[in-house]
Protein backbone atom coordinates (compact mmCIF):
# COMPACT_ATOMS: atom_id res chain seq x y z
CA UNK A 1 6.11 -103.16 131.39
CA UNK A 2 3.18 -100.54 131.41
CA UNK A 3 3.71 -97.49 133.92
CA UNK A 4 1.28 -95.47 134.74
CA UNK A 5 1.89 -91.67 136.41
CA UNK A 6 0.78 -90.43 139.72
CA UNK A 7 1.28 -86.93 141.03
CA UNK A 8 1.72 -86.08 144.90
CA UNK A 9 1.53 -83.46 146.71
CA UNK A 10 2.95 -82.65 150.51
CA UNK A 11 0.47 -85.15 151.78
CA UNK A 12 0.99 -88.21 150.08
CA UNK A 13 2.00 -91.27 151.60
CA UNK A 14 3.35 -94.52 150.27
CA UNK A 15 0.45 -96.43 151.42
CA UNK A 16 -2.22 -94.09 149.84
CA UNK A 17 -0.05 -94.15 146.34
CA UNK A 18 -0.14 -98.32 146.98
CA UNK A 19 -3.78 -97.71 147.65
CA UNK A 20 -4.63 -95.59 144.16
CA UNK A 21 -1.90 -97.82 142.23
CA UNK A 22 -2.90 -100.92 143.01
CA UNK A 23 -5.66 -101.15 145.42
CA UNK A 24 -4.18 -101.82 148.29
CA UNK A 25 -2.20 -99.98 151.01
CA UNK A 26 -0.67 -104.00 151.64
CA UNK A 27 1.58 -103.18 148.88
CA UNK A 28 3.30 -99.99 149.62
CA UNK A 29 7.11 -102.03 149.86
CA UNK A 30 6.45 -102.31 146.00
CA UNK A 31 5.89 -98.05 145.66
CA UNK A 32 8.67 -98.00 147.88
CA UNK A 33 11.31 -100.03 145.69
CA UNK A 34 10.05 -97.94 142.57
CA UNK A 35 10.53 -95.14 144.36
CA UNK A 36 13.81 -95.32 145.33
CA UNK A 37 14.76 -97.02 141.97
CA UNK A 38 14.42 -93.71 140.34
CA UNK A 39 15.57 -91.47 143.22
CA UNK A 40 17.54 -88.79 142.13
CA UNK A 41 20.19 -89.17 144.66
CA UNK A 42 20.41 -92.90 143.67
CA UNK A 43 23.88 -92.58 143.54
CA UNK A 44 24.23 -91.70 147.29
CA UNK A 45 21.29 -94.04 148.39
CA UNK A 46 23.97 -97.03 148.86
CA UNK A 47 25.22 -94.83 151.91
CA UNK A 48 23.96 -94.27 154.95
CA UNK A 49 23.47 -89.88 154.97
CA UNK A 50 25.51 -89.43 157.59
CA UNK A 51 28.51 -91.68 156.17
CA UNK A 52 28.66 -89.63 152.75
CA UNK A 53 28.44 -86.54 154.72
CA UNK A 54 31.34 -87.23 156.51
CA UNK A 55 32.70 -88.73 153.74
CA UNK A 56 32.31 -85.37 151.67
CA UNK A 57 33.82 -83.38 154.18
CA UNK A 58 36.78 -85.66 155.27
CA UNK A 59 36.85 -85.84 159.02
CA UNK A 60 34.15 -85.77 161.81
CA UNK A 61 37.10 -83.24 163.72
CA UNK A 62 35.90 -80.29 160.89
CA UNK A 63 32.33 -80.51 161.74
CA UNK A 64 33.55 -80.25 165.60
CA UNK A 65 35.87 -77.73 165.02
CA UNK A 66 33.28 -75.18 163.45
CA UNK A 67 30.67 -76.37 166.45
CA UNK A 68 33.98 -75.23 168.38
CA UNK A 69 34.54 -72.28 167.35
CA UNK A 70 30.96 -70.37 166.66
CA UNK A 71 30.42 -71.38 170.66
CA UNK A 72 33.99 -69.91 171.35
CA UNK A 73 33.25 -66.75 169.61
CA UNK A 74 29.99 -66.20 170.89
CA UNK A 75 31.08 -66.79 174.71
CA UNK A 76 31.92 -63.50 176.09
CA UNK A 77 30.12 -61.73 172.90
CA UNK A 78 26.77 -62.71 173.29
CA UNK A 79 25.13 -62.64 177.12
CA UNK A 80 22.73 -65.50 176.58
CA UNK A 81 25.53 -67.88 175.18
CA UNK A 82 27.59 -66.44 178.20
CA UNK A 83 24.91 -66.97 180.66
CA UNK A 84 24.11 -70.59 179.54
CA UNK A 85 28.19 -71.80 179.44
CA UNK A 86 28.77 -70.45 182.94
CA UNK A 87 25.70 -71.69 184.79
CA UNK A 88 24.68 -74.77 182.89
CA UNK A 89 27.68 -76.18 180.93
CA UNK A 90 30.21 -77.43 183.44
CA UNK A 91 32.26 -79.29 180.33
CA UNK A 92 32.37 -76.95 177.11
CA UNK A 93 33.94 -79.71 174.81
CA UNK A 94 31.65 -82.42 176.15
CA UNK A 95 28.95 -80.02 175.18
CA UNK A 96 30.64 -79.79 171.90
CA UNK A 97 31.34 -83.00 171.45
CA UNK A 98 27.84 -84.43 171.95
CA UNK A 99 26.68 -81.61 169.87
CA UNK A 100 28.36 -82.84 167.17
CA UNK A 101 27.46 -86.52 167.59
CA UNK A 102 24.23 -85.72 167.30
CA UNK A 103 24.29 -83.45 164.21
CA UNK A 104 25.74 -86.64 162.64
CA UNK A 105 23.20 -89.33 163.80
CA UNK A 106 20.10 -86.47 163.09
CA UNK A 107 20.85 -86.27 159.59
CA UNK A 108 20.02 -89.56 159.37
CA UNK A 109 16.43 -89.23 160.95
CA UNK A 110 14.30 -87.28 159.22
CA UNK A 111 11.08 -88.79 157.75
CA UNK A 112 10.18 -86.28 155.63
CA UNK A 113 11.65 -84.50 152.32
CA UNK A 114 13.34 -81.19 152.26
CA UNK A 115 14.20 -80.33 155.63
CA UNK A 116 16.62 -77.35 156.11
CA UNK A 117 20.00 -78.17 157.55
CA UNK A 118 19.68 -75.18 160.24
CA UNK A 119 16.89 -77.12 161.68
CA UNK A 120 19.02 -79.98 161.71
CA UNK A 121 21.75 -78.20 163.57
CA UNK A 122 19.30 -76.34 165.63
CA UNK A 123 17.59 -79.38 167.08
CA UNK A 124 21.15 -80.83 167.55
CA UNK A 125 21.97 -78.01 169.95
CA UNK A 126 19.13 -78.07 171.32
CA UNK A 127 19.23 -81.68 171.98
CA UNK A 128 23.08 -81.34 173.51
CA UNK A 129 21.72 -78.67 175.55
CA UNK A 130 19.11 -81.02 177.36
CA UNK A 131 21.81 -83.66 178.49
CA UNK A 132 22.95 -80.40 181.15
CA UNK A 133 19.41 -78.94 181.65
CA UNK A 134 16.17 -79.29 181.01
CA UNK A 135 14.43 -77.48 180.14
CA UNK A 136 16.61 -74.70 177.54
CA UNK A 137 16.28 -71.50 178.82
CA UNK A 138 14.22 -69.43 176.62
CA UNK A 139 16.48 -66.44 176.13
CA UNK A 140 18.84 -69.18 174.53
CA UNK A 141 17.98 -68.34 171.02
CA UNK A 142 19.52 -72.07 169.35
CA UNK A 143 18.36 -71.19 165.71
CA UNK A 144 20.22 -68.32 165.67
CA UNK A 145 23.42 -69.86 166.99
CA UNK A 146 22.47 -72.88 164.31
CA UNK A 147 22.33 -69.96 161.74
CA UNK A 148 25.82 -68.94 162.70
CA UNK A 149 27.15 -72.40 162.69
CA UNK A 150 26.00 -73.04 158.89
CA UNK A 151 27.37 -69.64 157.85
CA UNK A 152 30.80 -70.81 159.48
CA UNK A 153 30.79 -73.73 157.45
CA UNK A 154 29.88 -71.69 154.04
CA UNK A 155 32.84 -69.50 154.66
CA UNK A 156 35.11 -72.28 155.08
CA UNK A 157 35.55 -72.46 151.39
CA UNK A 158 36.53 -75.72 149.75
CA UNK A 159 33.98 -78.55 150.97
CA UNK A 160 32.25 -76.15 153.15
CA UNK A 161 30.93 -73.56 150.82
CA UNK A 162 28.87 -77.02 149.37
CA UNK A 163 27.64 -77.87 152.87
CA UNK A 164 24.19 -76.66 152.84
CA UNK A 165 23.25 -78.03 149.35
CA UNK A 166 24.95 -81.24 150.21
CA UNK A 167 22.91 -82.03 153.33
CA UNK A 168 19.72 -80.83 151.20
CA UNK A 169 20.94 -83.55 148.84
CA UNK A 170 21.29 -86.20 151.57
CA UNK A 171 17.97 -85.44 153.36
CA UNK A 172 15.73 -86.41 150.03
CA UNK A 173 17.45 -90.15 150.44
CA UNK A 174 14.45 -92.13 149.98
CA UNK A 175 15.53 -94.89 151.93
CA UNK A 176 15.01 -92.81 155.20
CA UNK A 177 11.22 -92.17 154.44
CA UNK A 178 9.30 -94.69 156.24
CA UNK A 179 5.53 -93.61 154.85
CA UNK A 180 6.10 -90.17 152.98
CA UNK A 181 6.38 -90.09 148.94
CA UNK A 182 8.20 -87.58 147.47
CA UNK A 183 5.87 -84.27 147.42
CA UNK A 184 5.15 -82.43 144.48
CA UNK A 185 6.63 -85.09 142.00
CA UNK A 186 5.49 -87.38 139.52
CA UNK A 187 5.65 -90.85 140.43
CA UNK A 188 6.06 -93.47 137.69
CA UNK A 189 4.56 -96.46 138.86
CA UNK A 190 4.40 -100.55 136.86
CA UNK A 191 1.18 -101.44 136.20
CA UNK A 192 1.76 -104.57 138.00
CA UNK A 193 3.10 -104.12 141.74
CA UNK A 194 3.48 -107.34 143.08
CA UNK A 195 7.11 -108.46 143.01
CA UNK A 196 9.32 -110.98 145.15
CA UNK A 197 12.70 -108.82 145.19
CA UNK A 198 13.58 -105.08 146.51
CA UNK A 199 14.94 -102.32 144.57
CA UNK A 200 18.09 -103.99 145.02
CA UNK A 201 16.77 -107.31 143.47
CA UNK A 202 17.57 -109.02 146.62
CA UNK A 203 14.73 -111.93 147.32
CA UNK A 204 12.45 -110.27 150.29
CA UNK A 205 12.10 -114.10 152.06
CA UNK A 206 16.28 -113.79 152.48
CA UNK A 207 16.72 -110.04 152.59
CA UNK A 208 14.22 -109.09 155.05
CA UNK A 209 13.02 -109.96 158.49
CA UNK A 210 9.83 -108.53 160.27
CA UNK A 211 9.78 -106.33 163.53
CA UNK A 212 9.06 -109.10 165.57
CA UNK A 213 11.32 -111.78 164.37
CA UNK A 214 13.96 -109.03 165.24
CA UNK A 215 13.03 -108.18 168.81
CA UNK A 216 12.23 -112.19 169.51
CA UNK A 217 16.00 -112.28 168.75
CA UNK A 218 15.87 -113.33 165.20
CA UNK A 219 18.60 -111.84 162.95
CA UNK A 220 18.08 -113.22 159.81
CA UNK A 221 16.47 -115.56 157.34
CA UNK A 222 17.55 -119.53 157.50
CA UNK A 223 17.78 -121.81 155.25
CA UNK A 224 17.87 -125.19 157.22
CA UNK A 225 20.49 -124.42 159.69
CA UNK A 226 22.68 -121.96 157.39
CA UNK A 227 22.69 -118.30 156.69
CA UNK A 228 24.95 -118.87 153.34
CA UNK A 229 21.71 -117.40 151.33
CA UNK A 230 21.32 -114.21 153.26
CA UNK A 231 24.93 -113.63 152.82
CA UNK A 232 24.90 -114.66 148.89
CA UNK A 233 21.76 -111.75 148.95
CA UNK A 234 24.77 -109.57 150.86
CA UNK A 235 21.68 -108.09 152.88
CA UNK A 236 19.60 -108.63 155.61
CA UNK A 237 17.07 -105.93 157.14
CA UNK A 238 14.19 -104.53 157.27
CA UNK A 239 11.57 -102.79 154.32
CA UNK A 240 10.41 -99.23 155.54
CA UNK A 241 10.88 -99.96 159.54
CA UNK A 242 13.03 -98.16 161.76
CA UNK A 243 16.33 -99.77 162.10
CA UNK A 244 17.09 -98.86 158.02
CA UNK A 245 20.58 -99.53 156.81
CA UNK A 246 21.23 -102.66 158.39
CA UNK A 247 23.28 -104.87 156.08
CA UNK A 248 24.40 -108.21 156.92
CA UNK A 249 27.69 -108.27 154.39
CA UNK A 250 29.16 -105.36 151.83
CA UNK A 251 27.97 -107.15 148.44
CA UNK A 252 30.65 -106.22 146.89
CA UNK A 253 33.30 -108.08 148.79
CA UNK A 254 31.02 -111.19 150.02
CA UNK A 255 33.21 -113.84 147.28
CA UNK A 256 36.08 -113.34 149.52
CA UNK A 257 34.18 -115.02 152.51
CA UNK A 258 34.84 -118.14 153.47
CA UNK A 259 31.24 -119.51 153.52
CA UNK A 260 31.75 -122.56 155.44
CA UNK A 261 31.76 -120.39 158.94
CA UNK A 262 28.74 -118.60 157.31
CA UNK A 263 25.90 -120.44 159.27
CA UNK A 264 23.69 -119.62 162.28
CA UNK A 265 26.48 -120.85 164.91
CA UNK A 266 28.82 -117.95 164.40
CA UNK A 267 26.12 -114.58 165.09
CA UNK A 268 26.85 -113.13 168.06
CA UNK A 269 30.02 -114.57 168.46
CA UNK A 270 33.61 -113.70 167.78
CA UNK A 271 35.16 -115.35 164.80
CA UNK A 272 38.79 -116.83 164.84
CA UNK A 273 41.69 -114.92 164.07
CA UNK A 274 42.18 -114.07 160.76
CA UNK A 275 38.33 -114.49 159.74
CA UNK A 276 36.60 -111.37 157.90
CA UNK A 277 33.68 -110.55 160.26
CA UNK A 278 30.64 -110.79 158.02
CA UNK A 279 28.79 -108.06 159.73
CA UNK A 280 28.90 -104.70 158.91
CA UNK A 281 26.00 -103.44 160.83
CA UNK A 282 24.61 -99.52 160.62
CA UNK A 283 20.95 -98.51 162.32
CA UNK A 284 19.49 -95.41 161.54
CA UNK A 285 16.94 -94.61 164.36
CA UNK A 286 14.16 -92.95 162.04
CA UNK A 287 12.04 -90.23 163.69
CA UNK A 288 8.79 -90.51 163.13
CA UNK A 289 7.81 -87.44 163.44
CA UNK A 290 5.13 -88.53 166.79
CA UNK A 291 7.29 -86.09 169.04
């Protein structure tokens, strides 16, 4: 099929490439699938970024335990940490803890290309801090401590020495972008845009469902009274929305299911002993970058 080249810059969106490409912003889910059909981190697209991050380092216990221990060594070192542990924190590891949590779910939330993991961190810390007081003191520099944090995981060695390029990696995962194209890239588009199926060649009437079929309580495409298709598909979801990731059944292992329980009757439900659950559900809250 004829392609035909388009170069971006930091403010190009899906919609305007849609627009130039094809003459209509209408058809941006087609950019979109192209797009992420030649990502470059196609072979960590499948995942959501937080799951092959903790994947790549092991355990979700590291990433707490160097949270841990750059709070540890600046308490008593640093007056500002000091200040903020003793007057604010009543419950160091819960502080910890949720600071970690939310590392993991942020990396999965950026809209945009190229954002530095500090940042990430940073905003983690800064979001952990808010659930004891709000607002952060101002003497409480959090980049800084964020800073520390990614140099603890550098000297780590092993897995950690790769941290920073490895969340770089995971951040330009297309399938988090909700209206940003790649910046500065070449974009190799078909000639024709209109097509019936994803990037994943899934059929859009079975592997997609609009925002307001979702919130009215619809979960997924019928077909009569059955839900066999979607599952055959292996995916049910939504294209460029905020609750990305959402997959109705691992493709790869849907020929073990017994399809005859695979019907409307059984979602939301608890399936009989013994029965594979079909749902393997994983929601990315996007952010949108409106804060």
């Amino acid at each position: 099929m004829a392609k035909s080249n388009f170069l971006t810059d930091q403010f190009s969106t899906i919609g305007g490439l849609a627009s130039v490409a094809y003459g209509s912003s209408s058809l941006f889910p087609t950019v979109a699938d192209q797009i992420k059909q030649s990502s470059k981190t196609k072979a960590l697209d499948s995942q959501l970024p937080s799951h092959a991050l903790l994947d790549f380092l092991g355990t979700r216990k590291l990433i707490e335990d160097i949270f841990r221990s750059v709070v540890i060594e600046e308490y008593g070192i640093t007056e500002n940490v000091t200040d903020f542990v003793d007057i604010y924190v009543t419950d160091v590891g819960r502080f910890i803890s949720i600071a970690t949590d939310l590392f993991i779910a942020n990396v999965n939330k950026n809209s945009v290309y190229s954002v530095a993991p500090t940042k990430i961190i940073a905003d983690s810390l800064e979001e952990a801090g808010l659930r004891f007081v709000n607002p952060i003191p101002l003497e409480l520099n959090l980049f800084n401590f964020a800073i520390k944090i990614e140099k603890a995981f550098i000297e780590l060695g092993y897995a950690g020495e790769d941290f920073v390029p490895f969340v770089s990696l995971l951040i330009n995962n297309p399938k988090t972008k909700i209206t940003q194209a790649p910046p500065d890239s070449i974009i190799t588009l078909d000639v024709k845009g209109i097509s019936t199926k994803d990037e994943r060649g899934v059929e859009r009437i079975y592997g997609t469902i609009s925002p307001q079929e979702y919130y009215s309580g619809v979960a997924l495409k019928e077909q009569g009274s059955s839900i066999k298709e979607s599952i055959l598909q292996g995916y049910v979801g939504y294209p460029l929305f905020s609750l990305l990731g959402e997959s109705l059944l691992n493709p790869d292992s849907y020929n073990n299911l017994q399809l005859d329980f695979a019907d409307s009757s059984i979602f939301g439900s608890n399936l009989s002993d013994g029965e594979e659950a079909i749902y393997n559900v994983n929601l990315a809250t996007i952010n949108l970058g409106n804060n």
